[in-house]
N, C-alpha and C. Protein backbone atom coordinates (compact mmCIF):
# COMPACT_ATOMS: atom_id res chain seq x y z
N UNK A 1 -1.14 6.31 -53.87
CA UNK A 1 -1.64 7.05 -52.72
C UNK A 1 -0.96 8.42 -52.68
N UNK A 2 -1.46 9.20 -52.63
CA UNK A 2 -1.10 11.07 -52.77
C UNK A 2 -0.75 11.13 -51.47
N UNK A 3 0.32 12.31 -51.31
CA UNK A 3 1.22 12.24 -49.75
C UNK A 3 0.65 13.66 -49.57
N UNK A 4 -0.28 14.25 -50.11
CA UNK A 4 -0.71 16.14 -50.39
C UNK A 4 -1.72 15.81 -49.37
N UNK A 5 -1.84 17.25 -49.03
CA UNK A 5 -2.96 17.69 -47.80
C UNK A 5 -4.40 17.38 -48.79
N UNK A 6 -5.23 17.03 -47.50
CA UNK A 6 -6.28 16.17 -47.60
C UNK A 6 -7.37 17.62 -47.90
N UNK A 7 -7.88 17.55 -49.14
CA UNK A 7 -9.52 18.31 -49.25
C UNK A 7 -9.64 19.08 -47.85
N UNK A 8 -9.93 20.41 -47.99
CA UNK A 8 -11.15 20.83 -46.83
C UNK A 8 -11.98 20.19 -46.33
N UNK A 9 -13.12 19.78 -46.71
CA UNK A 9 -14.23 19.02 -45.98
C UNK A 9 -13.92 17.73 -45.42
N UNK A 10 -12.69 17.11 -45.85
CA UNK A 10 -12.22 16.29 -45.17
C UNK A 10 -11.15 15.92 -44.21
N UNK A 11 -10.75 17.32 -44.48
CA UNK A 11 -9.37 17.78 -42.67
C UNK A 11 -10.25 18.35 -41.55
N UNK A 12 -12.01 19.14 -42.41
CA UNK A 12 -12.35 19.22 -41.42
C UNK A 12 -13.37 18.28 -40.33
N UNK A 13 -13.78 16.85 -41.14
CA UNK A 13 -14.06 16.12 -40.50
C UNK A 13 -12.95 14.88 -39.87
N UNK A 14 -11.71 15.30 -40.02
CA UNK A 14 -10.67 14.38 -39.48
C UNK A 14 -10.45 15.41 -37.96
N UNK A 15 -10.63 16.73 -37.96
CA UNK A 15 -10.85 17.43 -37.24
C UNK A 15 -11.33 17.40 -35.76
N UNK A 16 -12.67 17.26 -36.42
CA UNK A 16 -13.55 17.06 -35.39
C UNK A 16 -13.72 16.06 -34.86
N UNK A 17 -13.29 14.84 -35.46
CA UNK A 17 -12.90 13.46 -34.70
C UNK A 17 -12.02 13.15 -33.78
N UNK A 18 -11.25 13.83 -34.01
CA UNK A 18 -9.69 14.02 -33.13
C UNK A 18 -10.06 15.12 -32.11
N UNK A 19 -10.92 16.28 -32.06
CA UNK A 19 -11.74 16.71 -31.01
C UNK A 19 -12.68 16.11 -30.19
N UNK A 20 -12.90 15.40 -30.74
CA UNK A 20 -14.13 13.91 -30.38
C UNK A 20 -13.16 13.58 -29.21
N UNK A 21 -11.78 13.15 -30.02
CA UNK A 21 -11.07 12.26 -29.16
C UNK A 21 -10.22 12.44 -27.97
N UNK A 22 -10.29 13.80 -28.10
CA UNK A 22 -9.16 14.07 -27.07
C UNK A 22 -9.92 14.65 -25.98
N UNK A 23 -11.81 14.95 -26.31
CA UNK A 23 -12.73 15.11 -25.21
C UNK A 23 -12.66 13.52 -24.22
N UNK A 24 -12.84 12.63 -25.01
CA UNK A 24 -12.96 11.08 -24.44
C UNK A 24 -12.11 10.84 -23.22
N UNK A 25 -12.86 11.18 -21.77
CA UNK A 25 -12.14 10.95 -20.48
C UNK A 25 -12.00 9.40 -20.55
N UNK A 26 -12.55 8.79 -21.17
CA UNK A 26 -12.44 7.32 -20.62
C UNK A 26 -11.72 6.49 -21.54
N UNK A 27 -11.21 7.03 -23.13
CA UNK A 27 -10.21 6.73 -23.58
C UNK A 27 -8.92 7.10 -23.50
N UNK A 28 -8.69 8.51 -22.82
CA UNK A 28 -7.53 8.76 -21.89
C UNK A 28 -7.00 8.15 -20.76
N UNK A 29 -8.00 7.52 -19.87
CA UNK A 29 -8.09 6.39 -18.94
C UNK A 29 -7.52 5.67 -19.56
N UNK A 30 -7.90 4.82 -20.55
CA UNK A 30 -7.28 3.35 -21.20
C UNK A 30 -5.91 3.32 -21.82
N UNK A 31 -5.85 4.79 -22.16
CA UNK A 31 -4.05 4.67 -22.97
C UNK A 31 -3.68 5.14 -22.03
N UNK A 32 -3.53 5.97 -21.00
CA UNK A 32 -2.78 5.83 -20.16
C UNK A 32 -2.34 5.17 -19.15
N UNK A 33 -3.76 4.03 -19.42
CA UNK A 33 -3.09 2.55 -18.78
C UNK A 33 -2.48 1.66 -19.07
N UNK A 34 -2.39 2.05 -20.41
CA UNK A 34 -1.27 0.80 -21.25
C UNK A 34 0.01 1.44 -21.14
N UNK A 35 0.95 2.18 -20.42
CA UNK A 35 1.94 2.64 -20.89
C UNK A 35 2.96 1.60 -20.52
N UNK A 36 3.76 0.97 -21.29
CA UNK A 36 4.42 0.24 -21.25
C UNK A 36 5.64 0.53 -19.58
N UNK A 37 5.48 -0.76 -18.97
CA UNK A 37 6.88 -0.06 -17.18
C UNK A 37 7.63 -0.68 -17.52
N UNK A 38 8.74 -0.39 -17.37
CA UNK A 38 9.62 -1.40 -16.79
C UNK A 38 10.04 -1.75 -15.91
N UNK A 39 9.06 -1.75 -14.72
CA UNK A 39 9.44 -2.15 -13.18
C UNK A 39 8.80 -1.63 -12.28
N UNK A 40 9.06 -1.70 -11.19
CA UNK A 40 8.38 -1.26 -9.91
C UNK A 40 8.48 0.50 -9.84
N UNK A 41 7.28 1.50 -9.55
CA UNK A 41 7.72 2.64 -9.40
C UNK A 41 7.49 2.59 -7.94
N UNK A 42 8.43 3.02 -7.46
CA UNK A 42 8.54 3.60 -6.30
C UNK A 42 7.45 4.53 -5.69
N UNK A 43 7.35 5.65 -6.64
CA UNK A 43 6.79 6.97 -5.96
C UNK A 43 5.29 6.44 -5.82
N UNK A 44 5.02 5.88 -6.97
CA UNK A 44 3.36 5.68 -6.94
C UNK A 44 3.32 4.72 -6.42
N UNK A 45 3.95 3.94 -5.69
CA UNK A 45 3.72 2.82 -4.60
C UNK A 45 3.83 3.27 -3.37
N UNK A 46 4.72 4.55 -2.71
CA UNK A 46 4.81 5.27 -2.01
C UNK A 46 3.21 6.37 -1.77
N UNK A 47 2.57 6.62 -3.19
CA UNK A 47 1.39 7.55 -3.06
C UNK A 47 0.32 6.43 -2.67
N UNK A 48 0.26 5.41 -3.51
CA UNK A 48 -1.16 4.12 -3.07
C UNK A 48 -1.04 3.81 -1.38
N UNK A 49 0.14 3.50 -1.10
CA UNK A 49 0.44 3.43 0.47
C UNK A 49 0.27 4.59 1.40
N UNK A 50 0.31 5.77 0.72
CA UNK A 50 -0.02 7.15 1.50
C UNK A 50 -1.68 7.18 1.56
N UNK A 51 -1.98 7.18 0.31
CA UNK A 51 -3.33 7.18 0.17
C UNK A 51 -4.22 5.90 1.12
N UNK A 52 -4.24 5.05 1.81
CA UNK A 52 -4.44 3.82 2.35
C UNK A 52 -5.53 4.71 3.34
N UNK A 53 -6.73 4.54 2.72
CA UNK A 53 -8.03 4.61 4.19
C UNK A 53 -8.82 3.92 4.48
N UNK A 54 -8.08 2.81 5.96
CA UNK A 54 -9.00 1.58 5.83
C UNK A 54 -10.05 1.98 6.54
N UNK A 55 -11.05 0.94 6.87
CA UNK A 55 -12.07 1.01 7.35
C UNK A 55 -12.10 -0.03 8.74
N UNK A 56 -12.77 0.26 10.04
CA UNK A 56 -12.88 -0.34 10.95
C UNK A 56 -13.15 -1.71 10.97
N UNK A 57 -13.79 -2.45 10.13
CA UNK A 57 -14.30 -3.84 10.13
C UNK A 57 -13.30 -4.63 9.53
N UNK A 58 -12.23 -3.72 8.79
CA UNK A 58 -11.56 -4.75 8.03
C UNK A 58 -10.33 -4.99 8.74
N UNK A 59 -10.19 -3.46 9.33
CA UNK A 59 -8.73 -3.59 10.62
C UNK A 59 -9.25 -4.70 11.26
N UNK A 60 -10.46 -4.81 11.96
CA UNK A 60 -11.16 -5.74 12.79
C UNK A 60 -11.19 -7.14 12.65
N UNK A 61 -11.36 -7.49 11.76
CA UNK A 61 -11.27 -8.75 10.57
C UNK A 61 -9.12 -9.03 10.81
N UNK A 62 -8.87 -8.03 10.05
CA UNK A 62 -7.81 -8.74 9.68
C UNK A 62 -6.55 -8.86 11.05
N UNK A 63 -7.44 -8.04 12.12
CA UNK A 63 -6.60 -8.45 13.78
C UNK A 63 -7.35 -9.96 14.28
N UNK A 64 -7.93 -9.92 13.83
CA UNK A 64 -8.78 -11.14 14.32
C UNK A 64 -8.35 -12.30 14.07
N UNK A 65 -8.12 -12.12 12.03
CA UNK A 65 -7.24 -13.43 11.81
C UNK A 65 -6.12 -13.69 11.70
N UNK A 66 -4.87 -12.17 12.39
CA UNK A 66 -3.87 -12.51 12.57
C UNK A 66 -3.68 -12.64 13.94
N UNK A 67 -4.70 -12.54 15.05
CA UNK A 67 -4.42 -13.69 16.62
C UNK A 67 -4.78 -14.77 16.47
N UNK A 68 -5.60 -15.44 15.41
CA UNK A 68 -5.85 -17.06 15.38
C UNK A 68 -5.17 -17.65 14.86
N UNK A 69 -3.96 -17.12 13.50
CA UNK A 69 -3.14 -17.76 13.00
C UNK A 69 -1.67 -17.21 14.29
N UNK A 70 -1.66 -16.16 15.15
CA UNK A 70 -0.59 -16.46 16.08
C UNK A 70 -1.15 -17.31 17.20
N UNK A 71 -2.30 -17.28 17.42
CA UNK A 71 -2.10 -19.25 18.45
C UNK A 71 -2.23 -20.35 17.46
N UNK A 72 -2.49 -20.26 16.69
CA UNK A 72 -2.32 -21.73 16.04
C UNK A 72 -0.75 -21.68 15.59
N UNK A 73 0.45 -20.52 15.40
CA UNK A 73 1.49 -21.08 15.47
C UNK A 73 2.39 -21.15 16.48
N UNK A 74 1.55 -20.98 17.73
CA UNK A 74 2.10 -20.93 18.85
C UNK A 74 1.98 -22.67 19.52
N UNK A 75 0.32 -23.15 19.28
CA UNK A 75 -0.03 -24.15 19.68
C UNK A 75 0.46 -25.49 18.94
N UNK A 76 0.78 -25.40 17.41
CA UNK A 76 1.03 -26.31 16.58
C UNK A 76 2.21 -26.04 16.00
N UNK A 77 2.90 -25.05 15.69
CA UNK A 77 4.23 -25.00 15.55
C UNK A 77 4.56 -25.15 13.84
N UNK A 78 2.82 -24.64 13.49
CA UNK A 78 3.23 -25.04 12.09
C UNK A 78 4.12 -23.93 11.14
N UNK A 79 4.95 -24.22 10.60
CA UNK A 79 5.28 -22.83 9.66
C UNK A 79 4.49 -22.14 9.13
N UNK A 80 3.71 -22.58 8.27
CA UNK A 80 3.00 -21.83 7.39
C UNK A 80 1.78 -20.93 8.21
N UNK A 81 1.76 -21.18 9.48
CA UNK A 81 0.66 -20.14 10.17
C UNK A 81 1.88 -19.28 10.98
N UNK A 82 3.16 -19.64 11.37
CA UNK A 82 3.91 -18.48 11.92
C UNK A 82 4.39 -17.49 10.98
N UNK A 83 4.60 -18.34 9.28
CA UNK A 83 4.88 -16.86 8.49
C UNK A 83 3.88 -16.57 7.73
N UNK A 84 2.73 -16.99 7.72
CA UNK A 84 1.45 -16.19 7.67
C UNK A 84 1.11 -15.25 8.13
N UNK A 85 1.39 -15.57 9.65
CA UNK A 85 1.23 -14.05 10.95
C UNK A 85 2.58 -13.10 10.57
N UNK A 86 3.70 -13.73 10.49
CA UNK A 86 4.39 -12.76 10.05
C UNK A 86 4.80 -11.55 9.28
N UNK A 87 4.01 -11.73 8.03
CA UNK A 87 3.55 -11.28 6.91
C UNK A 87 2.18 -10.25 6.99
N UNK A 88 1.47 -10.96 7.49
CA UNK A 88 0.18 -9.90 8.34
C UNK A 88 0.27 -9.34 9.28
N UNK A 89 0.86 -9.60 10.50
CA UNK A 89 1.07 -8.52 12.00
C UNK A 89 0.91 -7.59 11.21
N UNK A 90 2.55 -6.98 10.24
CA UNK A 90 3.05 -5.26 9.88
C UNK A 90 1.71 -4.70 9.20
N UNK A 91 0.85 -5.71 8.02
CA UNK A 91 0.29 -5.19 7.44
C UNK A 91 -0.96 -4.40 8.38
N UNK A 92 -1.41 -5.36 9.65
CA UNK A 92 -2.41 -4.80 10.44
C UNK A 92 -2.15 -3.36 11.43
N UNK A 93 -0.90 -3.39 12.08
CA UNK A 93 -0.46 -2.88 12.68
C UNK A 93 -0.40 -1.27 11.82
N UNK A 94 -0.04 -1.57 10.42
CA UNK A 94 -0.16 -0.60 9.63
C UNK A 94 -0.77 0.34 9.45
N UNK A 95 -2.12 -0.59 9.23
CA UNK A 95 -3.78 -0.28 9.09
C UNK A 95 -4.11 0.34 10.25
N UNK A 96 -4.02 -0.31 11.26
CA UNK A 96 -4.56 0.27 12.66
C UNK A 96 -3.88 1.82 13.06
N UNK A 97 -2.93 1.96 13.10
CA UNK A 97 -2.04 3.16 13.29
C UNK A 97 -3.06 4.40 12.25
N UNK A 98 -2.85 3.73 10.89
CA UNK A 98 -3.84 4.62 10.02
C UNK A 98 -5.61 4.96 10.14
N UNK A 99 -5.95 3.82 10.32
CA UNK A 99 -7.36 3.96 11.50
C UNK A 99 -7.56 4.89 12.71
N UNK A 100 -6.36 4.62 13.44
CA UNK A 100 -6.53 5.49 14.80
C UNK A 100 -5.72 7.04 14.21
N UNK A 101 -5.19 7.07 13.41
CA UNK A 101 -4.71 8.51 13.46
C UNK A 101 -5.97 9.42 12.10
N UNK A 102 -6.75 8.49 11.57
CA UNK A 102 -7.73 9.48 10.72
C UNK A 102 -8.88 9.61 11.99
N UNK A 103 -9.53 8.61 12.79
CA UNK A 103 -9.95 8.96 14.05
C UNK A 103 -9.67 9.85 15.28
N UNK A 104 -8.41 10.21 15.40
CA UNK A 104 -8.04 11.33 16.47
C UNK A 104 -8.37 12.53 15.11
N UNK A 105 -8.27 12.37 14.21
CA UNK A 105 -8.44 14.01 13.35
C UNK A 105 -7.04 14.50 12.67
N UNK A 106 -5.98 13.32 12.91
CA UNK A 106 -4.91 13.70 12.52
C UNK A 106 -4.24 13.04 11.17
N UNK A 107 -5.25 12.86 10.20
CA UNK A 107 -4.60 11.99 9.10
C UNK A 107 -3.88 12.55 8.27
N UNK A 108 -3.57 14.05 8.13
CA UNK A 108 -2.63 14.63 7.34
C UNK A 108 -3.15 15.67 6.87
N UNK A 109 -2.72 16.26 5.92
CA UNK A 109 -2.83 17.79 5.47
C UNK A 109 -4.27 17.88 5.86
N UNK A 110 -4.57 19.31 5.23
CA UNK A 110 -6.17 19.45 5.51
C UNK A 110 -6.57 19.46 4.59
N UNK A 111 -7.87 19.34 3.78
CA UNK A 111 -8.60 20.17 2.49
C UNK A 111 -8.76 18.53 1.67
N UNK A 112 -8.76 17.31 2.27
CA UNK A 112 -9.42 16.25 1.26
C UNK A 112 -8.54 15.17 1.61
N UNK A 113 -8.40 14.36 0.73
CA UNK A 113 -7.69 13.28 1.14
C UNK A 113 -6.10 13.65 0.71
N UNK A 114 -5.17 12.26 1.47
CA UNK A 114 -3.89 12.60 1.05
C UNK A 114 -3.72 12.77 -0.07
């Protein structure tokens, strides 16, 4: 196998493949989803949580089924529905705060989403 630069007509179709490739939005998508983590990032768990725009039915929904699992661990005393609710209150309370503050007009910077 020769270690020498490859023919013209054939650096220039190795060329244009590798132009091919580095046009490919949706194979840039895929390797930059494989990048190997080693752990939790912070910041971009900090941006997905910034970014959070729920929608009314689901705040709605998910207040709904965290007052039926707080009387059922009020009425039955079971664990698994008091730290069920426990676990959900913050998440709703979350949501709702973020609901009502993109509704007053105040969800953050101006010019698009966070």
């Amino acid at each position: 196998m020769s270690l020498g630069r490859l023919p013209e007509h054939e650096q220039h179709i190795l060329d244009e493949i590798e132009r091919s490739l580095r046009r490919d939005r949706r194979l840039n998508r895929l390797l930059r989803g494989r990048r190997a983590r080693r752990g939790p990032d912070p910041k971009r768990f900090a941006a997905r949580v910034a970014r959070c725009d729920p929608r009314g039915r689901t705040v709605a929904l998910l207040t709904v089924v965290s007052v039926a699992l707080m009387v059922t661990g009020l009425v039955t005393s079971a664990p698994w529905a008091i730290w069920t609710f426990a676990v959900l209150w913050p998440v709703v309370v979350f949501l709702g705060f973020r609901l009502l503050s993109r509704w007053s007009g105040d969800a953050g910077p101006p010019g698009g989403r966070q």
